[in-house]
N, C-alpha and C. Protein backbone atom coordinates (compact mmCIF):
# COMPACT_ATOMS: atom_id res chain seq x y z
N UNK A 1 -25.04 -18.32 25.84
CA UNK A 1 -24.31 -18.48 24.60
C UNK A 1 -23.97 -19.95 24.43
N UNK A 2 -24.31 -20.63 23.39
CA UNK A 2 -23.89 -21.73 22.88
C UNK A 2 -22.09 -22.07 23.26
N UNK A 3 -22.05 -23.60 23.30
CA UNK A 3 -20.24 -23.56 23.45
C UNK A 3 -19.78 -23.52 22.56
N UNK A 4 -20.66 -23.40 21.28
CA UNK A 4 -19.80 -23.76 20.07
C UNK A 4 -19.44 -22.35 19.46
N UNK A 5 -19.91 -21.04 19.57
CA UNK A 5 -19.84 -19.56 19.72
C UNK A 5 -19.11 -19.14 20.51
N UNK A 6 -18.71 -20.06 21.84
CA UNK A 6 -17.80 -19.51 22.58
C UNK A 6 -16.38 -20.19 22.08
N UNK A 7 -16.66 -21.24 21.99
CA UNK A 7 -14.90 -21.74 21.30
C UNK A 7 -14.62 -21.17 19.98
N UNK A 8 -15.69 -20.82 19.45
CA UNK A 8 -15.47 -19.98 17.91
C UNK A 8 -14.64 -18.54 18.35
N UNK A 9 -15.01 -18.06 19.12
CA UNK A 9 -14.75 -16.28 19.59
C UNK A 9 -13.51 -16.78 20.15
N UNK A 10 -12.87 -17.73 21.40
CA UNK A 10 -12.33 -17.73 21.58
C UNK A 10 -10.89 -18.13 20.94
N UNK A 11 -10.87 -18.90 19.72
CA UNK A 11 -10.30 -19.19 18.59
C UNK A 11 -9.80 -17.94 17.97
N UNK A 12 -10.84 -17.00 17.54
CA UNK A 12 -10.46 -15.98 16.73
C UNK A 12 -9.82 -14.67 17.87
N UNK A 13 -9.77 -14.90 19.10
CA UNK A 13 -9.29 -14.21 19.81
C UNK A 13 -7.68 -14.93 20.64
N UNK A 14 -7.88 -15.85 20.56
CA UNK A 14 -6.16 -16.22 19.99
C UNK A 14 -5.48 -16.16 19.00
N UNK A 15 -6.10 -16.30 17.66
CA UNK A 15 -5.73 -15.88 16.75
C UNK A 15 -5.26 -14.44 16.40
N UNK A 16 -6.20 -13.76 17.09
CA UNK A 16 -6.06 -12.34 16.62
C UNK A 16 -4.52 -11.40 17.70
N UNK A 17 -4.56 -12.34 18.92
CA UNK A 17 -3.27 -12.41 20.11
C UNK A 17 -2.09 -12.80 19.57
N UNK A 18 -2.11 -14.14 18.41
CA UNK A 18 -0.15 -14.12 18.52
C UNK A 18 -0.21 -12.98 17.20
N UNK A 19 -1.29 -12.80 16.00
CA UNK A 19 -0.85 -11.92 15.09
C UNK A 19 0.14 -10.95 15.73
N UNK A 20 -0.73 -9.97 16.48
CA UNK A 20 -0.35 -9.31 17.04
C UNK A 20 1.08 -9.26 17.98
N UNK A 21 0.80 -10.02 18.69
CA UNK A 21 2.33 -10.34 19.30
C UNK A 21 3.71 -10.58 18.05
N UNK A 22 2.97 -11.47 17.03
CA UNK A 22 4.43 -11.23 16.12
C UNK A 22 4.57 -10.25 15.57
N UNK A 23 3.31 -9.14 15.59
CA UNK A 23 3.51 -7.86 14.59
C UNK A 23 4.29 -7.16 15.61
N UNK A 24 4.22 -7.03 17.17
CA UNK A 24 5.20 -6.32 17.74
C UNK A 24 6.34 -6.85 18.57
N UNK A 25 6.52 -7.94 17.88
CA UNK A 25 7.75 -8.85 18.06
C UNK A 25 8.81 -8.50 16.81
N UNK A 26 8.06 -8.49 15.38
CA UNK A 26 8.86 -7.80 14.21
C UNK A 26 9.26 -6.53 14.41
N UNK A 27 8.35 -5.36 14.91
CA UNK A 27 8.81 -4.48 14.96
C UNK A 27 10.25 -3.99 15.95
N UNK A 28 9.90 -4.89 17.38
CA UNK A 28 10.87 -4.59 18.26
C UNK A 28 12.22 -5.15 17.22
N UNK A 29 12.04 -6.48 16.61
CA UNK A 29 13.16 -6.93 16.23
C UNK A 29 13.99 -6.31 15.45
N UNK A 30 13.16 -5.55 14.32
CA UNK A 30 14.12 -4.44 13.44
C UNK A 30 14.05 -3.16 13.93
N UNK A 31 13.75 -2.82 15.25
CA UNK A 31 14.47 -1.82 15.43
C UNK A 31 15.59 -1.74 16.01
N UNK A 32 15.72 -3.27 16.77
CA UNK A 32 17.21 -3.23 17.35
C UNK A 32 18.09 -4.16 16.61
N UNK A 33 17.49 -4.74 15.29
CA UNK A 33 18.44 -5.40 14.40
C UNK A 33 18.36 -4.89 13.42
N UNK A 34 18.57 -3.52 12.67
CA UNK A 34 18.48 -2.91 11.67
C UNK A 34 19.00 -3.61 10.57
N UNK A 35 18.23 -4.16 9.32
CA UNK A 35 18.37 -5.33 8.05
C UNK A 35 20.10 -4.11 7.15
N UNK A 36 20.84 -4.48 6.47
CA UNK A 36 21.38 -4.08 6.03
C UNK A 36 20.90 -4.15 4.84
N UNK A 37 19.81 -3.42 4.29
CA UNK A 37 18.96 -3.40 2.96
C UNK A 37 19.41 -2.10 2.35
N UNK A 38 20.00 -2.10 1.28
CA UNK A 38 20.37 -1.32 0.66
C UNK A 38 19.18 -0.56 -0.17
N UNK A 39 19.29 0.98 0.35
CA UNK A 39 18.00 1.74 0.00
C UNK A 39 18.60 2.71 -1.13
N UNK A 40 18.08 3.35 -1.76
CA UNK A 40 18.37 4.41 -2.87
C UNK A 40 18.59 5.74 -2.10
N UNK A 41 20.36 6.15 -1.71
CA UNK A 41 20.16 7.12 -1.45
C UNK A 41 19.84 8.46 -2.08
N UNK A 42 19.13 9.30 -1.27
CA UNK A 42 19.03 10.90 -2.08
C UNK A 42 19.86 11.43 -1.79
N UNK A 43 19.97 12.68 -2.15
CA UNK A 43 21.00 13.86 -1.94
C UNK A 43 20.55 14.40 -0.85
N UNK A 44 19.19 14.89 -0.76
CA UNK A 44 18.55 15.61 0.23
C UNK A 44 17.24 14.82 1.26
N UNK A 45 16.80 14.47 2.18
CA UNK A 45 15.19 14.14 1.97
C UNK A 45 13.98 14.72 1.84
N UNK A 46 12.97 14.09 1.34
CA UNK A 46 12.43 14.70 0.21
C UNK A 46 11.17 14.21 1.40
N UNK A 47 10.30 15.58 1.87
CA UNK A 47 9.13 15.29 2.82
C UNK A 47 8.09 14.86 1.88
N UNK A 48 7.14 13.83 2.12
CA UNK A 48 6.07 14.30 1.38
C UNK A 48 4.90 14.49 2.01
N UNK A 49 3.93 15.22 1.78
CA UNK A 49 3.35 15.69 2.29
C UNK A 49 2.18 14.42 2.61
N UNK A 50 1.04 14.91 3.73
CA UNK A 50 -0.33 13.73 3.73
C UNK A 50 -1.25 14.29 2.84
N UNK A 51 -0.82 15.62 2.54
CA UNK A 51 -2.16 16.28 2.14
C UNK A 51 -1.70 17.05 0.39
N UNK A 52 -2.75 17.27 -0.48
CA UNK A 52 -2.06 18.21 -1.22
C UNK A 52 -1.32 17.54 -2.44
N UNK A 53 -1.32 16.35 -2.84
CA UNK A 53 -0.24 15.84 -3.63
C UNK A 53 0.13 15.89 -4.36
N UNK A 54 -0.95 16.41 -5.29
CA UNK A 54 -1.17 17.00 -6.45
C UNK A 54 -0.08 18.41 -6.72
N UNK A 55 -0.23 19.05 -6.11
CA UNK A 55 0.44 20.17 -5.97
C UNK A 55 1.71 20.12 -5.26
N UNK A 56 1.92 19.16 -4.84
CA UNK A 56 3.51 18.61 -4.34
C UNK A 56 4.13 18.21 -5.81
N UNK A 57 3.52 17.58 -6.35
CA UNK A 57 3.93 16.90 -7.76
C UNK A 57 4.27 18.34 -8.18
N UNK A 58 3.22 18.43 -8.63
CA UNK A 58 3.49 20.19 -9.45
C UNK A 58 4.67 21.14 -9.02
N UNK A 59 5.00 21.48 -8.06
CA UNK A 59 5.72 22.17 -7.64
C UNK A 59 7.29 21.38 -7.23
N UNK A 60 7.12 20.12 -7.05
CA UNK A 60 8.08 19.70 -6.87
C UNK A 60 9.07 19.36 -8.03
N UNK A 61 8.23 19.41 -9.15
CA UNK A 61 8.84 18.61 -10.13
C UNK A 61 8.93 19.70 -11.58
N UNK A 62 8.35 20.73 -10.98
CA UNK A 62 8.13 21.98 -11.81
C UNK A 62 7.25 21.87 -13.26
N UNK A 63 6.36 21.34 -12.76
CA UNK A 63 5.17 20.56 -14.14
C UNK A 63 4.34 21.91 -14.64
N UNK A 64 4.20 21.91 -16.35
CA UNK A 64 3.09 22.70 -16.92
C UNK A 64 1.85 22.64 -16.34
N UNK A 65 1.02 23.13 -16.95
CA UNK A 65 -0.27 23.39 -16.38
C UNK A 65 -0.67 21.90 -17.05
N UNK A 66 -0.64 21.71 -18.19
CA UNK A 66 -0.85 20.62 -19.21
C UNK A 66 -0.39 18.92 -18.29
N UNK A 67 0.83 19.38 -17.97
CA UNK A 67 1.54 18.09 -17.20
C UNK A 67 0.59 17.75 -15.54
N UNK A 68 0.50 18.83 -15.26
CA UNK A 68 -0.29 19.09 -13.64
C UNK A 68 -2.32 18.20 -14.31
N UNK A 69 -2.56 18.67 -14.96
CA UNK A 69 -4.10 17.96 -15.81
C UNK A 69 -3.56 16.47 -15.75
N UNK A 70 -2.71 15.45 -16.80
CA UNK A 70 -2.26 14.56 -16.77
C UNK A 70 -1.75 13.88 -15.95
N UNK A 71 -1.22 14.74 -14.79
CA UNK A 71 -0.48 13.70 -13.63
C UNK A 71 -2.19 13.52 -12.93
N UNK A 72 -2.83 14.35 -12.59
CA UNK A 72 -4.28 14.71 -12.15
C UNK A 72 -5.00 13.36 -12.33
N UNK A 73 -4.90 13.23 -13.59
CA UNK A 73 -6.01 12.55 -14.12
C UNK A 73 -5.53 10.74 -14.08
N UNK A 74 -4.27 10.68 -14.20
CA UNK A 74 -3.02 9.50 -13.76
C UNK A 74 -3.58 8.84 -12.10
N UNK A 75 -2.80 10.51 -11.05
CA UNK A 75 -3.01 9.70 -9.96
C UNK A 75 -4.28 9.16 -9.44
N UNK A 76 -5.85 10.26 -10.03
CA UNK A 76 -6.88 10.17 -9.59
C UNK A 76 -7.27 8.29 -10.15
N UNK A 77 -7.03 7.53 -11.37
CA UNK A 77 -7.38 6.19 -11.76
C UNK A 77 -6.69 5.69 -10.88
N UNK A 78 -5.28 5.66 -10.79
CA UNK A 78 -4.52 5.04 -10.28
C UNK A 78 -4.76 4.77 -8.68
N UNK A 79 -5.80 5.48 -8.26
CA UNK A 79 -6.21 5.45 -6.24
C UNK A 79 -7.40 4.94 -6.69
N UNK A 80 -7.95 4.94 -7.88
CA UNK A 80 -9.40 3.90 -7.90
C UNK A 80 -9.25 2.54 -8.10
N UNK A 81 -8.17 2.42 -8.70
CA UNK A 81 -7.84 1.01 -8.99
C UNK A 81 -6.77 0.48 -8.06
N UNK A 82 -6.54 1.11 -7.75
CA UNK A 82 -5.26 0.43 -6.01
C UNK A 82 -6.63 0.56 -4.98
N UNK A 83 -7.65 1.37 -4.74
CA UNK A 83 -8.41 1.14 -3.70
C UNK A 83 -9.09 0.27 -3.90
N UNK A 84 -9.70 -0.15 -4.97
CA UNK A 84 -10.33 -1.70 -5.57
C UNK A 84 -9.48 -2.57 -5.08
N UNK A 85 -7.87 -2.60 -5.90
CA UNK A 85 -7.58 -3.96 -5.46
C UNK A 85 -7.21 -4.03 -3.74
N UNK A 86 -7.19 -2.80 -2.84
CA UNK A 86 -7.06 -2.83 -1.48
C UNK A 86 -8.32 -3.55 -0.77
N UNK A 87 -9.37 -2.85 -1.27
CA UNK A 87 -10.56 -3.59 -0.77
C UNK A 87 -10.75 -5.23 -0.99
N UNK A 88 -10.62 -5.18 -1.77
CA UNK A 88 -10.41 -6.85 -2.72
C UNK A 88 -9.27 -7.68 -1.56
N UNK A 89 -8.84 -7.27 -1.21
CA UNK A 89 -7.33 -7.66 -0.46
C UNK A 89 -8.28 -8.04 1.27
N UNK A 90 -8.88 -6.84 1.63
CA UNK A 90 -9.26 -6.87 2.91
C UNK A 90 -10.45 -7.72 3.13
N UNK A 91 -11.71 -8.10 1.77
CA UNK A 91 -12.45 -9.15 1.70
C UNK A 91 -11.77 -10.56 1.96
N UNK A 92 -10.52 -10.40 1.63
CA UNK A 92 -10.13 -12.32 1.28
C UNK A 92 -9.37 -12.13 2.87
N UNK A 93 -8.90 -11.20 3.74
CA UNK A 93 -8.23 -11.38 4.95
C UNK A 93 -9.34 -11.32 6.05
N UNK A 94 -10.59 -11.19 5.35
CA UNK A 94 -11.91 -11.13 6.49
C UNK A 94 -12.36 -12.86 6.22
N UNK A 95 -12.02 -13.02 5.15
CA UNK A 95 -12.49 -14.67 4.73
C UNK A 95 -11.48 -15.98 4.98
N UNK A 96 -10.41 -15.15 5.51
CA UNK A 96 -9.43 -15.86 6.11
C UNK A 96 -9.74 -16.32 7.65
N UNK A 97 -10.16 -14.68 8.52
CA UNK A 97 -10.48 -14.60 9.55
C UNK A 97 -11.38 -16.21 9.76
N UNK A 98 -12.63 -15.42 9.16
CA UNK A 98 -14.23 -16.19 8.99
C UNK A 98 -13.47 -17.69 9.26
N UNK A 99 -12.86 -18.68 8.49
CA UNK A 99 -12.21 -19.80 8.32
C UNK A 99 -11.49 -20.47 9.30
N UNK A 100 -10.61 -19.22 10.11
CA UNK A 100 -9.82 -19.88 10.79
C UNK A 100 -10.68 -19.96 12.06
N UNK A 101 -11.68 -18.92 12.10
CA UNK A 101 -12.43 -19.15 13.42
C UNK A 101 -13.38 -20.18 13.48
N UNK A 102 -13.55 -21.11 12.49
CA UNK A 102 -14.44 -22.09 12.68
C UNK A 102 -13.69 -23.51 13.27
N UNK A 103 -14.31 -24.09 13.67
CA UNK A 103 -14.36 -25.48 14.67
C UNK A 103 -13.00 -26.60 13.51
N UNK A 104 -13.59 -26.49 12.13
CA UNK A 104 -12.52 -27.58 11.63
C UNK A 104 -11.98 -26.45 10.27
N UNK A 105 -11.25 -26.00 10.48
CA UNK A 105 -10.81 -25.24 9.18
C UNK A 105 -10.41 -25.84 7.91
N UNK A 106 -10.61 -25.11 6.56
CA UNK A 106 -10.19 -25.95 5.48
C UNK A 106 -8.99 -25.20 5.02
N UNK A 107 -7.68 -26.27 5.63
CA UNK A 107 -6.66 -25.37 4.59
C UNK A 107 -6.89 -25.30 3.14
N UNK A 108 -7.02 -26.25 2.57
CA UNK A 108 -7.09 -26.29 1.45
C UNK A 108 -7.82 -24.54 1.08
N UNK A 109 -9.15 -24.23 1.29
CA UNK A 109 -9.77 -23.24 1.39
C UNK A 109 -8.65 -21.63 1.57
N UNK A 110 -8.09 -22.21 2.79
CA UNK A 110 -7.48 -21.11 3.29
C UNK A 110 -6.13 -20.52 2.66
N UNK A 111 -5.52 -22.15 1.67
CA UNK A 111 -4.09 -22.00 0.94
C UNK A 111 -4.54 -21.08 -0.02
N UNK A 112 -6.30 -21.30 -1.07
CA UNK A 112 -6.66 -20.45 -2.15
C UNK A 112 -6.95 -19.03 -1.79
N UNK A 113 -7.15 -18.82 -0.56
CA UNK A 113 -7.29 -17.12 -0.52
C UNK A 113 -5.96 -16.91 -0.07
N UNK A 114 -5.11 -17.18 0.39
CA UNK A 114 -3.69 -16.94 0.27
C UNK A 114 -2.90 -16.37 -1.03
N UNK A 115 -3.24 -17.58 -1.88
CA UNK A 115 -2.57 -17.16 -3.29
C UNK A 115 -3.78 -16.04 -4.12
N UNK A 116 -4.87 -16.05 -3.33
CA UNK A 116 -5.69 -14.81 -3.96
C UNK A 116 -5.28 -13.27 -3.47
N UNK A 117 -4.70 -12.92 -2.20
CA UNK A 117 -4.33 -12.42 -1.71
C UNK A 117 -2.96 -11.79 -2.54
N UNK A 118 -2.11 -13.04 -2.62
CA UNK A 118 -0.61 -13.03 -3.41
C UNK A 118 -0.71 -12.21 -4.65
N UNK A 119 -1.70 -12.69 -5.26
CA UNK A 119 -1.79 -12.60 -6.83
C UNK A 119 -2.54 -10.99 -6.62
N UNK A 120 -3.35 -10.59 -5.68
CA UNK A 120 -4.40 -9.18 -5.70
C UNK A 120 -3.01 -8.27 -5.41
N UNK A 121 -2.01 -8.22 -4.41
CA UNK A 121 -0.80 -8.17 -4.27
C UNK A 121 0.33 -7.43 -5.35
N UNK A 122 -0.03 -8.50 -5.81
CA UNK A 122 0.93 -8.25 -7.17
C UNK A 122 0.38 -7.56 -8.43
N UNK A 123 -0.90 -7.82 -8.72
CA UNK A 123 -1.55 -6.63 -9.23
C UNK A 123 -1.37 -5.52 -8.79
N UNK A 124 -1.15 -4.81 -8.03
CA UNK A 124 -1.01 -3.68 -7.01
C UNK A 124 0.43 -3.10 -7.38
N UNK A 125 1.39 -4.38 -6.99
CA UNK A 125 2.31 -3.83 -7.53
C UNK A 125 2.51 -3.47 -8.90
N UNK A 126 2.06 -4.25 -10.01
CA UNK A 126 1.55 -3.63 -11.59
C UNK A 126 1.39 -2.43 -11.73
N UNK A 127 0.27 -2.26 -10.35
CA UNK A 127 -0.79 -0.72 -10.99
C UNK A 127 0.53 0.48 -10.27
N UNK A 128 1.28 0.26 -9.51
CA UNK A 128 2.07 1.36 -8.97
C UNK A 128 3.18 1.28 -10.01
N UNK A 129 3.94 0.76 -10.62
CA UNK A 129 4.82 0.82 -11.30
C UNK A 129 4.13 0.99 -12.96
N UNK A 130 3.09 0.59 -13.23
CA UNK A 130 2.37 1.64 -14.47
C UNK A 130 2.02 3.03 -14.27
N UNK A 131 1.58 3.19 -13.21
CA UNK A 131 1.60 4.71 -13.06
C UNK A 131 3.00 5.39 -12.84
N UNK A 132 3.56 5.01 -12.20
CA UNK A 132 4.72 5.57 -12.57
C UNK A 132 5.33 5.74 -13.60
N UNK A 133 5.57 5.10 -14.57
CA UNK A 133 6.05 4.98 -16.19
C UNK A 133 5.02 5.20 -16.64
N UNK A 134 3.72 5.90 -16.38
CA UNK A 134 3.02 6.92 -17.55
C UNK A 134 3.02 7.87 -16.87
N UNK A 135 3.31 8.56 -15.56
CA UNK A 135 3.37 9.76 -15.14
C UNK A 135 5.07 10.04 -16.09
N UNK A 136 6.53 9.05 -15.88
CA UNK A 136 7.78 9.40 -16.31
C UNK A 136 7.47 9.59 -17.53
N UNK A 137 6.77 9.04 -18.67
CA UNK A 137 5.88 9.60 -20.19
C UNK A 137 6.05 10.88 -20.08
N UNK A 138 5.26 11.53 -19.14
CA UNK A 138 5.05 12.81 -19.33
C UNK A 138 6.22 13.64 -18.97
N UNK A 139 6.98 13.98 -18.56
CA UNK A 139 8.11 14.44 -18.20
C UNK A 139 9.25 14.52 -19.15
N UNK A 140 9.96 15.39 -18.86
CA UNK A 140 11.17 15.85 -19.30
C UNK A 140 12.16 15.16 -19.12
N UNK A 141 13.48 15.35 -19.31
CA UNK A 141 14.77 14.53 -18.70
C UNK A 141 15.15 15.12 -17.07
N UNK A 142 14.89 16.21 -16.95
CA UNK A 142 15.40 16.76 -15.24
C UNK A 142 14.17 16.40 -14.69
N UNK A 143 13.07 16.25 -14.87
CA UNK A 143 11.81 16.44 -14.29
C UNK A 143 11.31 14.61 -14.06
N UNK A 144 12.41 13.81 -15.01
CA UNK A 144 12.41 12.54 -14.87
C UNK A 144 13.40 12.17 -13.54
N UNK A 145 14.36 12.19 -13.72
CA UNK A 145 15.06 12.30 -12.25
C UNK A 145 14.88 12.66 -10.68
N UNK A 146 13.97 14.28 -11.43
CA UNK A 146 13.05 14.30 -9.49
C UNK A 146 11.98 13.70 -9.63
N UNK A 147 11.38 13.14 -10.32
CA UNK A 147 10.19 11.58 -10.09
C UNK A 147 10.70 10.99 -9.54
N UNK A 148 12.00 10.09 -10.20
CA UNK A 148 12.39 9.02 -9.59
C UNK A 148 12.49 9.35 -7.94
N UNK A 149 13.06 10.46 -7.69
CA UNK A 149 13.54 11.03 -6.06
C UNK A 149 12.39 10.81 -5.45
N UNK A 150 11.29 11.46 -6.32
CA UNK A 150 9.86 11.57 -5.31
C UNK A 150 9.68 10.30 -4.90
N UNK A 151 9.25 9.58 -5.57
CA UNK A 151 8.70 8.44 -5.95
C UNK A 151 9.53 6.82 -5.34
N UNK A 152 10.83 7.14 -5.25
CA UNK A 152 11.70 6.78 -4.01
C UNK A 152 11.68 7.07 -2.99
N UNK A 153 11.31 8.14 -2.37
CA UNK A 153 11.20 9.01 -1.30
C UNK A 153 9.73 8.24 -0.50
N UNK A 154 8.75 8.06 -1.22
CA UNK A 154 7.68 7.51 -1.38
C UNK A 154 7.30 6.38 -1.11
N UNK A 155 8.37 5.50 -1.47
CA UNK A 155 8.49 3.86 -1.77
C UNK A 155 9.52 3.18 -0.77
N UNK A 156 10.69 3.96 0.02
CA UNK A 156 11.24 3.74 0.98
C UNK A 156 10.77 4.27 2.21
N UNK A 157 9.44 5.13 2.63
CA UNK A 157 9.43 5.53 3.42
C UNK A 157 7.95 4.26 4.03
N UNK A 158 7.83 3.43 3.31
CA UNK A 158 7.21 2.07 3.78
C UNK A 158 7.39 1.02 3.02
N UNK A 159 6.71 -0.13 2.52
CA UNK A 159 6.95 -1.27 2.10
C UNK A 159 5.95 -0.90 0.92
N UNK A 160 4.96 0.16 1.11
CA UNK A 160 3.51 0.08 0.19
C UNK A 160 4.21 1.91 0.14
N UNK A 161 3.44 1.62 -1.30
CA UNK A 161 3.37 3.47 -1.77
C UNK A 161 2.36 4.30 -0.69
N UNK A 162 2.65 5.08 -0.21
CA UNK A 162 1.55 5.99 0.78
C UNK A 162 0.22 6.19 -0.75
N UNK A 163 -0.85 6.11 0.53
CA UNK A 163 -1.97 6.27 0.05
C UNK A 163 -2.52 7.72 0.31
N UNK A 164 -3.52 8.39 -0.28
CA UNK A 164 -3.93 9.41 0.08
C UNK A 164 -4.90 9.28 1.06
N UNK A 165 -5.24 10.68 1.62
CA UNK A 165 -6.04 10.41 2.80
C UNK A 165 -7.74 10.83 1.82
N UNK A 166 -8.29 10.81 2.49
CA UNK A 166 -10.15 11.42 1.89
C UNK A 166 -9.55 12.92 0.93
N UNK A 167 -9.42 13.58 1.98
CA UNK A 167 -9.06 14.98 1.41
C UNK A 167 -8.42 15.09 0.39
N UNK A 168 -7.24 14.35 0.04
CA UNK A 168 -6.70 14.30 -1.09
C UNK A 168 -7.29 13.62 -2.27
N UNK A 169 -8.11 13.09 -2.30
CA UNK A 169 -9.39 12.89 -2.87
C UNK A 169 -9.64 13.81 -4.05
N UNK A 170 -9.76 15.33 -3.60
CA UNK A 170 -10.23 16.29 -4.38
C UNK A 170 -9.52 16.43 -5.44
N UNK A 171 -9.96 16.16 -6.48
CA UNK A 171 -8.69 16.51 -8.02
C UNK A 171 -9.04 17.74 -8.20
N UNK A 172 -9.96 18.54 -8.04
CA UNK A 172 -10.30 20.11 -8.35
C UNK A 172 -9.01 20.98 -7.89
N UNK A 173 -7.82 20.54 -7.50
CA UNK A 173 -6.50 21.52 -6.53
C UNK A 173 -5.82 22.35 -7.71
């Protein structure tokens, strides 16, 4: 092997060592320094399921047959266009990788997929808070309130809205 393949690998394998170490350096840290972040409490907690969501919606929120088609047809765009901009997200953190593992890196290079990253980001956040205010469209006044619950329930139980798995995939439910 060339030395210049080996200081490359070995670069991206320090690199890839403190990530990691600070990702379980953050975690240890907030679990024994719990942030005093003020969350939306519920009344009850509200499970949601991995599987099925469709029919969690429905039943949870007591939706028509009409409303259950529309949320359907809502969440099914709404996971094509958050999985676009996810993928989009994981190209520019592979092109980050690619960059930092080379011999002379270009920040400059590396500051623009940063703010490409930022900005794919924040689109994301767009597309989750439009779907939400055209799923609350459809709804009632009580049926607006257990959204919000869900959908809180949802949004506090990580930093990112849970994604569906393959299976949930199926809009035919």
């Amino acid at each position: 092997m060339k030395l210049y393949n080996k200081n490359t690998l070995i670069w991206i394998i320090v690199i890839l060592l403190v990530a990691n170490l600070t990702t379980i350096g953050s975690i240890i840290y907030h679990a024994y320094f719990p942030q005093n972040i003020s969350q939306i409490t519920q009344e009850k907690q509200i499970e949601i399921p991995n599987s099925h969501l469709g029919r969690f919606f429905r039943d949870e929120l007591n939706l028509t047959k009409e409303q259950h088609q529309q949320f359907r047809k809502l969440r099914q765009q709404f996971h094509v266009d958050a999985n676009a901009k996810t993928a989009k997200m994981q190209v520019k953190r592979n092109e980050i990788m690619l960059e930092l593992g080379k011999e002379k890196s270009d920040t400059i290079y590396l500051n623009r997929l940063a703010k490409d990253i930022g900005n794919l980001h924040k689109e994301l956040k767009h597309l989750t808070f439009d779907y939400y205010l055209d799923m609350k469209s459809i709804c009632n006044e009580e049926q607006k309130g257990k959204l919000f619950q869900v959908f809180s329930a949802m949004t506090n139980n990580g930093s990112e809205m849970q994604m569906p798995s393959n299976e949930q995939n199926n809009f035919n439910k």
